[in-house]
N, C-alpha and C. Protein backbone atom coordinates (compact mmCIF):
# COMPACT_ATOMS: atom_id res chain seq x y z
N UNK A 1 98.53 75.34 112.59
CA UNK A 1 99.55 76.38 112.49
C UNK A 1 100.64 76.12 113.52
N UNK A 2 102.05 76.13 112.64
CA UNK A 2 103.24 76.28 114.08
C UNK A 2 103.05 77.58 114.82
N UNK A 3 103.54 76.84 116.54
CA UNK A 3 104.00 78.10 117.09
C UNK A 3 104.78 79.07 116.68
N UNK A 4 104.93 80.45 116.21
CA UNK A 4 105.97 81.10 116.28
C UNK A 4 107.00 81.16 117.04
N UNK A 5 108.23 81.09 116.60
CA UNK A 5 109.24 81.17 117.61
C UNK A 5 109.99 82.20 117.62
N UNK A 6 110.95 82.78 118.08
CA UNK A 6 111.85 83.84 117.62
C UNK A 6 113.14 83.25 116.04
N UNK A 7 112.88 83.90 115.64
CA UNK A 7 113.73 83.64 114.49
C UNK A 7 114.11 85.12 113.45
N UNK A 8 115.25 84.91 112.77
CA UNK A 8 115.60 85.99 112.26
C UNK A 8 115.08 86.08 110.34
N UNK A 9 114.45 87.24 109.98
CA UNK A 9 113.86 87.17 108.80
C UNK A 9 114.57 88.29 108.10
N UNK A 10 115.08 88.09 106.30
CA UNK A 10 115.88 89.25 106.01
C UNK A 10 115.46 88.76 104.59
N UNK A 11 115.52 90.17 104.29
CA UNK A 11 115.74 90.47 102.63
C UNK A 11 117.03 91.10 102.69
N UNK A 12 117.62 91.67 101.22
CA UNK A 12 118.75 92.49 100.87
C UNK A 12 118.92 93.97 101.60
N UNK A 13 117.75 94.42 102.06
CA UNK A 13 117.64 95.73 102.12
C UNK A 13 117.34 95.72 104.30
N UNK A 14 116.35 94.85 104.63
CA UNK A 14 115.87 94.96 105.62
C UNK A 14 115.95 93.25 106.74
N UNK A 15 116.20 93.45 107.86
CA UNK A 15 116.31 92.15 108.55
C UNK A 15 115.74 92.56 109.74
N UNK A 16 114.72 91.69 110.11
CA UNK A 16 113.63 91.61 111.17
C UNK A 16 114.47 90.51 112.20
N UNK A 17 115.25 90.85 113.61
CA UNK A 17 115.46 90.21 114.39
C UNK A 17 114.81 90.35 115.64
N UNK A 18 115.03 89.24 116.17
CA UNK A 18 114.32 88.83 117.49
C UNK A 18 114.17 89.98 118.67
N UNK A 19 113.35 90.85 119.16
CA UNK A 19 113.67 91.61 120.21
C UNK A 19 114.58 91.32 121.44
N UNK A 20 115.10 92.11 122.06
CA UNK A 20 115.79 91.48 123.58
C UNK A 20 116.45 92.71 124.00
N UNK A 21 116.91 92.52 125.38
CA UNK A 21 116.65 93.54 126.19
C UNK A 21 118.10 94.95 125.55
N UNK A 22 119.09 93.98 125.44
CA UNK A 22 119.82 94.83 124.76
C UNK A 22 119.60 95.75 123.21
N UNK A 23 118.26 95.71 123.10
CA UNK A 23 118.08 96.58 121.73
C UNK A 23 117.40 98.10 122.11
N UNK A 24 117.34 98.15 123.95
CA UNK A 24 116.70 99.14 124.52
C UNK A 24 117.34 100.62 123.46
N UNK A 25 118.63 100.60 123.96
CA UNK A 25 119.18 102.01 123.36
C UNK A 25 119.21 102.28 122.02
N UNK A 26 118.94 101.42 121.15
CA UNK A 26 118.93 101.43 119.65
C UNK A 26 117.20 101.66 119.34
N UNK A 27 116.85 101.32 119.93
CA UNK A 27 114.91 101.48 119.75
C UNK A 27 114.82 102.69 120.05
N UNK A 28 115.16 103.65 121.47
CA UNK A 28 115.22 104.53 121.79
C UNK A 28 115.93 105.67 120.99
N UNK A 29 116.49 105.17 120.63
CA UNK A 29 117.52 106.45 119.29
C UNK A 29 116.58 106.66 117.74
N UNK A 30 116.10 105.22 117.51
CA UNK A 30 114.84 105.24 116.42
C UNK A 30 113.58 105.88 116.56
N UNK A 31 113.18 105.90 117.79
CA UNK A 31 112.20 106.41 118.03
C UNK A 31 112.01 108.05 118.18
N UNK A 32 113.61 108.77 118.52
CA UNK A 32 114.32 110.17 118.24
C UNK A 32 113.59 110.49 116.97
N UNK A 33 114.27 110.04 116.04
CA UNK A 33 113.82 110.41 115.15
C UNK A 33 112.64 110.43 114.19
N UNK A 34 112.04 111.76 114.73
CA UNK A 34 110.75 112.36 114.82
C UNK A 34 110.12 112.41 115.75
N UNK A 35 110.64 111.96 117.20
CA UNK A 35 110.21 111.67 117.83
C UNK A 35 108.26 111.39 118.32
N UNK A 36 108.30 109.91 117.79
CA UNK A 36 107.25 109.51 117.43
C UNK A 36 106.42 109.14 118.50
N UNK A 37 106.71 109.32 119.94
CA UNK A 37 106.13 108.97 121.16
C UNK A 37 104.87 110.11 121.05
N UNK A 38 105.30 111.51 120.29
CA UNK A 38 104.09 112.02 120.14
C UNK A 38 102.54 111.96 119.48
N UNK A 39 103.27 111.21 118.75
CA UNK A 39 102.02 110.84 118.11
C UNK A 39 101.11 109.96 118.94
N UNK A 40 99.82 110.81 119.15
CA UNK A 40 98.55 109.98 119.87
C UNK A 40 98.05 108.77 118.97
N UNK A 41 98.35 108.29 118.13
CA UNK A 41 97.75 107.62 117.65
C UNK A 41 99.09 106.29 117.54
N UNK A 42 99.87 106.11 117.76
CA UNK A 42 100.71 104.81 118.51
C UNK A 42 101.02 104.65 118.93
N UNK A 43 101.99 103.74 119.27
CA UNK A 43 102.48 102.91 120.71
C UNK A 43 103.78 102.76 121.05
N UNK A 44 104.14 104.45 120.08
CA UNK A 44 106.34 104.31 119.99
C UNK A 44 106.77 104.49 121.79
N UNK A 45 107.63 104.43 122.14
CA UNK A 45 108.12 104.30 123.42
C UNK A 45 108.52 105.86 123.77
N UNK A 46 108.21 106.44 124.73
CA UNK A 46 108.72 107.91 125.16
C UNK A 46 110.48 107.51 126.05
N UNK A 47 110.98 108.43 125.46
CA UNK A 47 112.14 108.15 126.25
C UNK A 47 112.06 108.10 127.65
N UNK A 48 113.03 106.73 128.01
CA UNK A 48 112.89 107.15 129.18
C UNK A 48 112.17 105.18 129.20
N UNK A 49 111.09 105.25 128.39
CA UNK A 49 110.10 103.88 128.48
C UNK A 49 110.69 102.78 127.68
N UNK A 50 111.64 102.92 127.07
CA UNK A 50 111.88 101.54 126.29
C UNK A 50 112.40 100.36 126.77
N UNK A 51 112.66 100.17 127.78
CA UNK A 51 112.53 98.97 128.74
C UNK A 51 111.38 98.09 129.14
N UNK A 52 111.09 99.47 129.75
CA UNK A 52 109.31 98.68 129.58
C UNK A 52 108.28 98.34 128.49
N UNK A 53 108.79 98.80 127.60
CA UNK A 53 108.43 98.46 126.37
C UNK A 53 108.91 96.69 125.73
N UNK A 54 110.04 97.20 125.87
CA UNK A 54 110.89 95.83 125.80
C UNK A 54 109.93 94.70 126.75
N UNK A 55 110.10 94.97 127.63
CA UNK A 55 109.83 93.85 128.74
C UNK A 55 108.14 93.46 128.65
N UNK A 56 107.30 94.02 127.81
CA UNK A 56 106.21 93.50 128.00
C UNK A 56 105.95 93.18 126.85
N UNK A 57 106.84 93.67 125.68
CA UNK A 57 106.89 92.28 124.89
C UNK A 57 106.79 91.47 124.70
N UNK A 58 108.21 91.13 125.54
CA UNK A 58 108.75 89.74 126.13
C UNK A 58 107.91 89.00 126.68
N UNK A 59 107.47 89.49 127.34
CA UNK A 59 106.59 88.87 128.66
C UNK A 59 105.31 88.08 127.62
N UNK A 60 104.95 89.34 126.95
CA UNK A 60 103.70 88.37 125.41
C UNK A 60 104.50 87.62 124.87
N UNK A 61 105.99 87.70 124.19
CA UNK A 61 106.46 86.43 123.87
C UNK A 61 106.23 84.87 124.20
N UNK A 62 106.38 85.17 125.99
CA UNK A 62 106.88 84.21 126.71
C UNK A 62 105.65 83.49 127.26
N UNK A 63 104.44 84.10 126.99
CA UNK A 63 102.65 84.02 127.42
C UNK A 63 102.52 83.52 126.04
N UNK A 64 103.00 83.41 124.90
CA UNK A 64 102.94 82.98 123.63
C UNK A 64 101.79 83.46 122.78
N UNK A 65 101.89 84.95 122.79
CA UNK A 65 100.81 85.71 122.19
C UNK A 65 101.13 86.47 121.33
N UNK A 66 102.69 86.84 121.44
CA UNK A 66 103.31 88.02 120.96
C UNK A 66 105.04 87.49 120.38
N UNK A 67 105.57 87.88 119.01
CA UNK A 67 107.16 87.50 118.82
C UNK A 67 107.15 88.88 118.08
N UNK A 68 108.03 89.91 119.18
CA UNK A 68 108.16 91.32 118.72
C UNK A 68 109.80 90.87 117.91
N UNK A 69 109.81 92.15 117.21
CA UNK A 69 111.37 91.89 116.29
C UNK A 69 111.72 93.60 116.39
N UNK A 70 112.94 93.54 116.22
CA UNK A 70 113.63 95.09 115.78
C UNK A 70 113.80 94.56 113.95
N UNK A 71 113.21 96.40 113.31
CA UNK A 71 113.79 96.21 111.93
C UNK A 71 115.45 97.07 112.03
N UNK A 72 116.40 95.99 111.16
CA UNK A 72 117.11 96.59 111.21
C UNK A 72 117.69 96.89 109.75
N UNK A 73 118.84 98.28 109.46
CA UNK A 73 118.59 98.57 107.98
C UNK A 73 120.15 97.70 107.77
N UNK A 74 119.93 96.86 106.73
CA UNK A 74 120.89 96.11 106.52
C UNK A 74 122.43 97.18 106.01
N UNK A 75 122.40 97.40 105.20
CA UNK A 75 123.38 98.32 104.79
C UNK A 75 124.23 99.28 106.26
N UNK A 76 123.01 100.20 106.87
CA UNK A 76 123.78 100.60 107.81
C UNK A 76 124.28 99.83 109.42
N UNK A 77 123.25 99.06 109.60
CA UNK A 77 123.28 97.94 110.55
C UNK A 77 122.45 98.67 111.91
N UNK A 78 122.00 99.38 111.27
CA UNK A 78 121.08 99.86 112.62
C UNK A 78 119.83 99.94 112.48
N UNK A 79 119.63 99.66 113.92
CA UNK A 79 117.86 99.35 114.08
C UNK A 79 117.15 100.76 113.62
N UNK A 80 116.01 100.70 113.12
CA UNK A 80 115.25 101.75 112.95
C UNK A 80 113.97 101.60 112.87
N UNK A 81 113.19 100.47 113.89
CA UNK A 81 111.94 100.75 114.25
C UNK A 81 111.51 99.39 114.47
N UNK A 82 110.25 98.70 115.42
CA UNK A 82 109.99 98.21 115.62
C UNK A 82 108.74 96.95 114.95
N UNK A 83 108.14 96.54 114.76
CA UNK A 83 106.71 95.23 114.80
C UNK A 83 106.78 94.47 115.23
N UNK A 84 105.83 93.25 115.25
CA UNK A 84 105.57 92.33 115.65
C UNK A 84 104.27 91.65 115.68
N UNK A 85 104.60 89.69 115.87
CA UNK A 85 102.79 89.34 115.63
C UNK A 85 102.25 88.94 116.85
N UNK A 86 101.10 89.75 117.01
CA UNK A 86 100.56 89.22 118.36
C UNK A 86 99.09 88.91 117.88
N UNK A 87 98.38 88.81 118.89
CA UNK A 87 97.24 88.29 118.85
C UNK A 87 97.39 87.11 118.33
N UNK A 88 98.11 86.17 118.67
CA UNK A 88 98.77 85.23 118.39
C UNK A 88 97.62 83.89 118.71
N UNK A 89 96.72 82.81 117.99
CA UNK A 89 95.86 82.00 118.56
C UNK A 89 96.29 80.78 117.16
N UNK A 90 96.85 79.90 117.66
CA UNK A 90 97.42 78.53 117.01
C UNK A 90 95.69 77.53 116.85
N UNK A 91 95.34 77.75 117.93
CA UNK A 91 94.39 76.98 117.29
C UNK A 91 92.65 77.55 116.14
N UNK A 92 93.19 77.85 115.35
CA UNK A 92 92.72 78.75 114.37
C UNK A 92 93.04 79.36 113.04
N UNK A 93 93.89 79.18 113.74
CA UNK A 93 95.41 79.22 112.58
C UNK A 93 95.76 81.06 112.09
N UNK A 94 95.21 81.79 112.91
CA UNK A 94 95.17 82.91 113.23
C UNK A 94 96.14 83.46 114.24
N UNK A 95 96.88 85.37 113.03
CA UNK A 95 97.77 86.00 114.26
C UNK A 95 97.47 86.85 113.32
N UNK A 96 98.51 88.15 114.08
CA UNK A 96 98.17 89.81 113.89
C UNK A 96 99.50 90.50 113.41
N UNK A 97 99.66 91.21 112.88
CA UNK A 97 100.61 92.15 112.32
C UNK A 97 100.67 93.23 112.96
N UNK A 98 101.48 93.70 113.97
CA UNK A 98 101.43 94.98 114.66
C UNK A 98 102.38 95.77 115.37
N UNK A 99 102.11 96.83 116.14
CA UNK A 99 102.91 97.90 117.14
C UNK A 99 104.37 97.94 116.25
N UNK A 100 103.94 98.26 115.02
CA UNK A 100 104.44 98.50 114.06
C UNK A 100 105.15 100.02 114.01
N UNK A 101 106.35 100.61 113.74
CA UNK A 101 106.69 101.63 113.73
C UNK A 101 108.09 101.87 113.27
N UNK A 102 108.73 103.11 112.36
CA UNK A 102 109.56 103.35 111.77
C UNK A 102 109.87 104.81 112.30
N UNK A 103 111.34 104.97 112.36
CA UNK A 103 112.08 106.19 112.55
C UNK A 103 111.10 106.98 111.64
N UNK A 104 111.17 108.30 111.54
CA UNK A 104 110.93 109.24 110.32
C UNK A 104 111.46 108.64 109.15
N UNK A 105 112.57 109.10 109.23
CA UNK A 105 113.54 108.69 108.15
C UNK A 105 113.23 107.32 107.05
N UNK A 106 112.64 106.55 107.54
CA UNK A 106 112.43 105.79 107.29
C UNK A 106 110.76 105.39 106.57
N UNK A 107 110.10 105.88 106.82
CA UNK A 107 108.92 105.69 106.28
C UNK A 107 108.72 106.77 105.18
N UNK A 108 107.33 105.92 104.31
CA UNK A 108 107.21 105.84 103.28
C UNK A 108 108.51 105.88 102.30
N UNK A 109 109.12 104.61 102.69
CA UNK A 109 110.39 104.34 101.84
C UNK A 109 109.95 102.67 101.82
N UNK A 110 110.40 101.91 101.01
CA UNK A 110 110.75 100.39 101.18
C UNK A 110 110.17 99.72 101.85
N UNK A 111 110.70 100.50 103.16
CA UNK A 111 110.88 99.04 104.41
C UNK A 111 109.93 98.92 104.85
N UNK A 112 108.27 99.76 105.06
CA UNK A 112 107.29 98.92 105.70
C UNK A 112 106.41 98.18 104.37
N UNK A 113 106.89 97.89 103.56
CA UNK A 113 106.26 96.82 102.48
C UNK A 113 107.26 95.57 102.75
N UNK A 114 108.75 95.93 102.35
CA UNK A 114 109.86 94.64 102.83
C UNK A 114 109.24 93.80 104.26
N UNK A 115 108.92 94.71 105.37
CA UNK A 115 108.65 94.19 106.65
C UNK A 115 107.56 93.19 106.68
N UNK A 116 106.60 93.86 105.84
CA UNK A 116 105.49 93.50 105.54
C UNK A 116 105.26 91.90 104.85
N UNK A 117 105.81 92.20 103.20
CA UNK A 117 106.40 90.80 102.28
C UNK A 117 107.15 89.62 103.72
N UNK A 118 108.01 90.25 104.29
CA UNK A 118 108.82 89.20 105.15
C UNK A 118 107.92 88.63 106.16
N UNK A 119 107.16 89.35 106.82
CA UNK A 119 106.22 88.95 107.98
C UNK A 119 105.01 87.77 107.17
N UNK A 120 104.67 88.49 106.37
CA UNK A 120 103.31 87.58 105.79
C UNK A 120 103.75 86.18 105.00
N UNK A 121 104.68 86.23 104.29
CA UNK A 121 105.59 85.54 103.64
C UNK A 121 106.00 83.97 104.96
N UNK A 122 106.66 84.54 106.19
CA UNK A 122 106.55 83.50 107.39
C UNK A 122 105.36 83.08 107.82
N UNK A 123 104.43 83.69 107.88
CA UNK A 123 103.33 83.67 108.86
C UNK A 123 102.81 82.31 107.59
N UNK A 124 102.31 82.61 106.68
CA UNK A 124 101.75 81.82 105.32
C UNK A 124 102.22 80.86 104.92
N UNK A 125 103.56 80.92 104.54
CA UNK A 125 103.89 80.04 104.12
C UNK A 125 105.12 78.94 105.31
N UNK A 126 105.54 79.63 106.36
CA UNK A 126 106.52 78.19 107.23
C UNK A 126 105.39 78.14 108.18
N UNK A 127 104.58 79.01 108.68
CA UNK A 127 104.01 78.69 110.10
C UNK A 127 102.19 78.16 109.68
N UNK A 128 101.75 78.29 108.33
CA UNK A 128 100.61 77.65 108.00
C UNK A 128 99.53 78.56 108.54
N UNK A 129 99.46 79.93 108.78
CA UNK A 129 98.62 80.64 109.46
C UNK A 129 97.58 80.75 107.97
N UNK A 130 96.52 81.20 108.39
CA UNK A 130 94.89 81.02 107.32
C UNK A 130 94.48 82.21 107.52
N UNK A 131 94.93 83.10 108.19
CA UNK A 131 94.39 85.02 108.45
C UNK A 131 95.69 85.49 108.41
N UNK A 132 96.10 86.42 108.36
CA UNK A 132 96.74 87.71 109.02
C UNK A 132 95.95 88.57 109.46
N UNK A 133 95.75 89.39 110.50
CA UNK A 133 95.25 90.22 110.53
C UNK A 133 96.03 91.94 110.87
N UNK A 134 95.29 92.69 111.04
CA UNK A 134 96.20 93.79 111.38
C UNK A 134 94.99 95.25 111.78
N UNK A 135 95.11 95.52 112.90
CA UNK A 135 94.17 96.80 113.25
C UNK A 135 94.63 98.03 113.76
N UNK A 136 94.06 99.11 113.64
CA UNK A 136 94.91 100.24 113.90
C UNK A 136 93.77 101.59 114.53
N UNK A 137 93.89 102.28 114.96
CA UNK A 137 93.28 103.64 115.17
C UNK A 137 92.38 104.45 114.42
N UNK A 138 91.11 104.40 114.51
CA UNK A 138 90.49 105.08 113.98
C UNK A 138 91.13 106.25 112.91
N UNK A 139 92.06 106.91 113.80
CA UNK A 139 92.14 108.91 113.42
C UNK A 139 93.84 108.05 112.81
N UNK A 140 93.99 107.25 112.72
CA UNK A 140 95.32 106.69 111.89
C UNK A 140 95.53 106.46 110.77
N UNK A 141 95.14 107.79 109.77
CA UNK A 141 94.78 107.49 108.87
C UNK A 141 95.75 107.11 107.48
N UNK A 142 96.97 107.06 107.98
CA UNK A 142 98.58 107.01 107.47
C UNK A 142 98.80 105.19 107.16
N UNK A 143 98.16 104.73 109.32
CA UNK A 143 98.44 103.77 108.97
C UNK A 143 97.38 102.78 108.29
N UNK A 144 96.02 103.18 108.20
CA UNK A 144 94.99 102.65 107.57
C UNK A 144 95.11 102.31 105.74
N UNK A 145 96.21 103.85 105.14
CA UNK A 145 96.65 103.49 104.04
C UNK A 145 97.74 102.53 103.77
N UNK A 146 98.53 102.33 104.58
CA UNK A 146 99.43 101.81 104.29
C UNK A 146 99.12 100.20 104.67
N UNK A 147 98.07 99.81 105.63
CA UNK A 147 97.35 98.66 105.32
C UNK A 147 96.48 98.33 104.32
N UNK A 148 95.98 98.88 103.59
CA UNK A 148 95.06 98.80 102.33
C UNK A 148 96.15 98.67 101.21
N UNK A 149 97.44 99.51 101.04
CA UNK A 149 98.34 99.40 100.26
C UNK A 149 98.70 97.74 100.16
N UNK A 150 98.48 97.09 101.01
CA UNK A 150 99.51 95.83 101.05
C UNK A 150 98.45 94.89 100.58
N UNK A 151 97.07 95.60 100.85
CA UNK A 151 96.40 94.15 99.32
C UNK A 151 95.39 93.83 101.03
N UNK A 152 95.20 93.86 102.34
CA UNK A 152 94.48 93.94 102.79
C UNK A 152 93.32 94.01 103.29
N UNK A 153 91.87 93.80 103.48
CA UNK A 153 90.68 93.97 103.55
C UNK A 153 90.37 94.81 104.74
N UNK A 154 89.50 95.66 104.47
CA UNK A 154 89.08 96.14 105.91
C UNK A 154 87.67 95.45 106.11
N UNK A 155 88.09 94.83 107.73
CA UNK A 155 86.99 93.88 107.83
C UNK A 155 86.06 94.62 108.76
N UNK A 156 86.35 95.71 109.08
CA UNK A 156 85.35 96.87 110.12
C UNK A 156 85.77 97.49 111.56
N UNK A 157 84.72 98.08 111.71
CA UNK A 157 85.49 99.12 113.30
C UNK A 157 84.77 98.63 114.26
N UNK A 158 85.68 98.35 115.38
CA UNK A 158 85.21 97.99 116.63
C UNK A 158 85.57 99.50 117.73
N UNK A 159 83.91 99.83 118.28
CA UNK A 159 83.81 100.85 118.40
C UNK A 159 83.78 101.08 120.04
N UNK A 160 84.75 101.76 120.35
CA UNK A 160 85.06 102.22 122.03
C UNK A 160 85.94 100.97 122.24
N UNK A 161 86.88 100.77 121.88
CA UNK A 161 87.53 99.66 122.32
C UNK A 161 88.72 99.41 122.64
N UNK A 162 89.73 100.78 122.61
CA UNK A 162 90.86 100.59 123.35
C UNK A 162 91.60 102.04 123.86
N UNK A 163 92.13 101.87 124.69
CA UNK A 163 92.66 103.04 125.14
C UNK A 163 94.00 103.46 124.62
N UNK A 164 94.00 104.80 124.13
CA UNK A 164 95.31 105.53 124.20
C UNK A 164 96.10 105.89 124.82
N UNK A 165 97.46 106.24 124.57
CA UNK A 165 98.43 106.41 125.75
C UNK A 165 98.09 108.14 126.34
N UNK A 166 97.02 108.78 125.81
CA UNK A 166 96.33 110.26 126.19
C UNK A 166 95.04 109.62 126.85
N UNK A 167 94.86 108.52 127.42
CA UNK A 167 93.72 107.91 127.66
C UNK A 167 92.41 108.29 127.63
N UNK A 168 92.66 108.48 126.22
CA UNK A 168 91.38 108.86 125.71
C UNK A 168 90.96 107.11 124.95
N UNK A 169 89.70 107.21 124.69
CA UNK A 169 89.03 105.85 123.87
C UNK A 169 88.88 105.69 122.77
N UNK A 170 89.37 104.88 121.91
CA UNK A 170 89.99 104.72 120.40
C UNK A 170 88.88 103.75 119.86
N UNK A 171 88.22 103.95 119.02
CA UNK A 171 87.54 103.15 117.86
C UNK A 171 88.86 102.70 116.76
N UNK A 172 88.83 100.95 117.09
CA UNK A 172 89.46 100.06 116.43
C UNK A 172 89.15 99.59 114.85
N UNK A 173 89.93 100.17 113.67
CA UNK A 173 89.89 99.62 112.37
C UNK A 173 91.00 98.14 112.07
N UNK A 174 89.90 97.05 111.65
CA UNK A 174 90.25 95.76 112.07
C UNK A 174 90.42 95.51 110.46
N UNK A 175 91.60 94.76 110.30
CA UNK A 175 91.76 94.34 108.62
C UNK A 175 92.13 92.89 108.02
N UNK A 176 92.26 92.13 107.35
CA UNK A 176 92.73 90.67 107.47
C UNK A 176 93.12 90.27 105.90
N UNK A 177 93.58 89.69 105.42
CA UNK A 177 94.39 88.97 104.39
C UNK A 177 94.27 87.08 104.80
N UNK A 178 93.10 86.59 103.96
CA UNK A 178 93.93 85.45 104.16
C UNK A 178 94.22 84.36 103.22
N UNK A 179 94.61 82.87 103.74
CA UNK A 179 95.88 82.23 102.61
C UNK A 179 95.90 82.13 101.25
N UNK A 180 94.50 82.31 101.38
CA UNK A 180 93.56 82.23 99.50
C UNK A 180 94.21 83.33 98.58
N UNK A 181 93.95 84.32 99.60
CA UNK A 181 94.34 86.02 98.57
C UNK A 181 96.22 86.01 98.72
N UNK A 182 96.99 85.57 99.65
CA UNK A 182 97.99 85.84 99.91
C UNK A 182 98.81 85.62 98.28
N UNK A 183 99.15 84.49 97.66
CA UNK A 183 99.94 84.57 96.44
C UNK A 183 99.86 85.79 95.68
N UNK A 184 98.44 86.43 95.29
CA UNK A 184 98.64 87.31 94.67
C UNK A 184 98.82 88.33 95.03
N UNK A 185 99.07 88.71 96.33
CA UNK A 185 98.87 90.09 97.72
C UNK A 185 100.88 89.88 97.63
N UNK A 186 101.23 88.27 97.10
CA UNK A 186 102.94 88.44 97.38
C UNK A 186 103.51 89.02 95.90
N UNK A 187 102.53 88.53 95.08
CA UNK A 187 103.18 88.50 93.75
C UNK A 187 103.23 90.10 93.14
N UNK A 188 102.21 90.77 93.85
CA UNK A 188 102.10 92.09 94.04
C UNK A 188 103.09 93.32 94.78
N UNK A 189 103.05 92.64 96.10
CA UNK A 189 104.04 92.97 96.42
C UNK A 189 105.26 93.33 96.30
N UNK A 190 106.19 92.03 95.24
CA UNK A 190 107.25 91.69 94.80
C UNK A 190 107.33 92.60 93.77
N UNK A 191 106.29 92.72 92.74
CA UNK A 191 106.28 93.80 91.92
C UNK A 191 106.38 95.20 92.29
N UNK A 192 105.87 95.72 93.35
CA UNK A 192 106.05 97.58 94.02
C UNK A 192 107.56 96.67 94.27
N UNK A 193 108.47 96.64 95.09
CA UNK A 193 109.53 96.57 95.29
C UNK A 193 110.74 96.58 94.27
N UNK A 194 110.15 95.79 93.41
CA UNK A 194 111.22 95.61 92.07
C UNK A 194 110.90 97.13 91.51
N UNK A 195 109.86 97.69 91.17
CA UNK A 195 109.62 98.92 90.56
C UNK A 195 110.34 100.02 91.04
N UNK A 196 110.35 99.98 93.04
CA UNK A 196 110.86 100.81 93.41
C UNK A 196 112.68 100.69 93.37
N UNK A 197 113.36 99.84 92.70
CA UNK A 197 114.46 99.79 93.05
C UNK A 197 114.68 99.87 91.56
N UNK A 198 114.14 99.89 90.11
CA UNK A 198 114.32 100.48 88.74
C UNK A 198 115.01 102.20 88.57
């Protein structure tokens, strides 16, 4: 598997660019809306934190574990929420789909399937990865559907295993896709999208 590098990924509707420090105030305005720092069950930035958010990104970027991106909405040109692949291990040919998150406004619309098609679509087919994976929060049960939606497996829960930003202890739902199932997980894909734009 290639290293990931930073690079820019786009469909018609949605474009996944490279994080960096100047996307602080535009992440922070996405994250307004609904303000999603409340939610115990992810990892949106509280105002005030999106720097540091930013910066330890980076920092997994630059440790080569992590290539975070801003989604941005093509039409209006503004960012409206964050992902990225970490758990990043080249020799294995294994990485992760994650710290995934959309304005309000924005979800359950399009763009976390577009994000999705675009991410798996690189990972599979330019960088040669043999898993995707993707895990989420027990009590997350929004985002547990919307990983099963994308053609996904749930491969099981790893139990007491990470902390929340209420530091309380989170039982981990662990999921994976890999290169075998991917054509028809795209060809699928491609189909909800075309449907939704009929």
């Amino acid at each position: 598997m290639k290293k990931p590098q930073p690079t820019t990924l786009q469909s018609a509707a949605v474009r996944l660019e490279p994080m960096a420090v100047d996307h602080a105030a535009a992440l922070d305005a996405a994250a307004r809306d609904g303000e999603l720092w409340k939610l115990r069950v992810t990892s949106v930035p509280a105002p005030g934190e999106t720097p540091a958010y930013i910066d330890t990104a980076l920092r997994g970027q630059a440790e080569g574990h992590m290539l975070p991106f801003v989604v941005v909405d093509v039409a209006s040109g503004r960012v409206i929420g964050s992902t990225r692949y970490h758990d990043i291990v080249p020799a294995v040919e294994r990485l992760e789909i994650g710290y995934t998150w959309y304005g309000r406004s924005w979800q359950r619309t399009h763009v976390n399937t577009t994000c999705k098609l675009l991410l798996m679509q690189h990972a599979f087919e330019t960088l040669g990865a043999q898993l995707v994976g993707w895990r989420t929060d027990n009590y997350n049960f929004a985002s547990q559907r919307a990983i099963e939606r994308l053609g996904a497996r749930r491969d099981g829960v790893l139990r007491h295993h990470a902390l929340r930003r209420d530091g309380t202890v989170r039982d981990t739902v662990m999921y994976s896709l890999a290169a075998g199932e991917w054509p028809e997980v795209r060809a699928h894909l491609q189909y909800q999208l075309a449907r939704a734009r009929e």
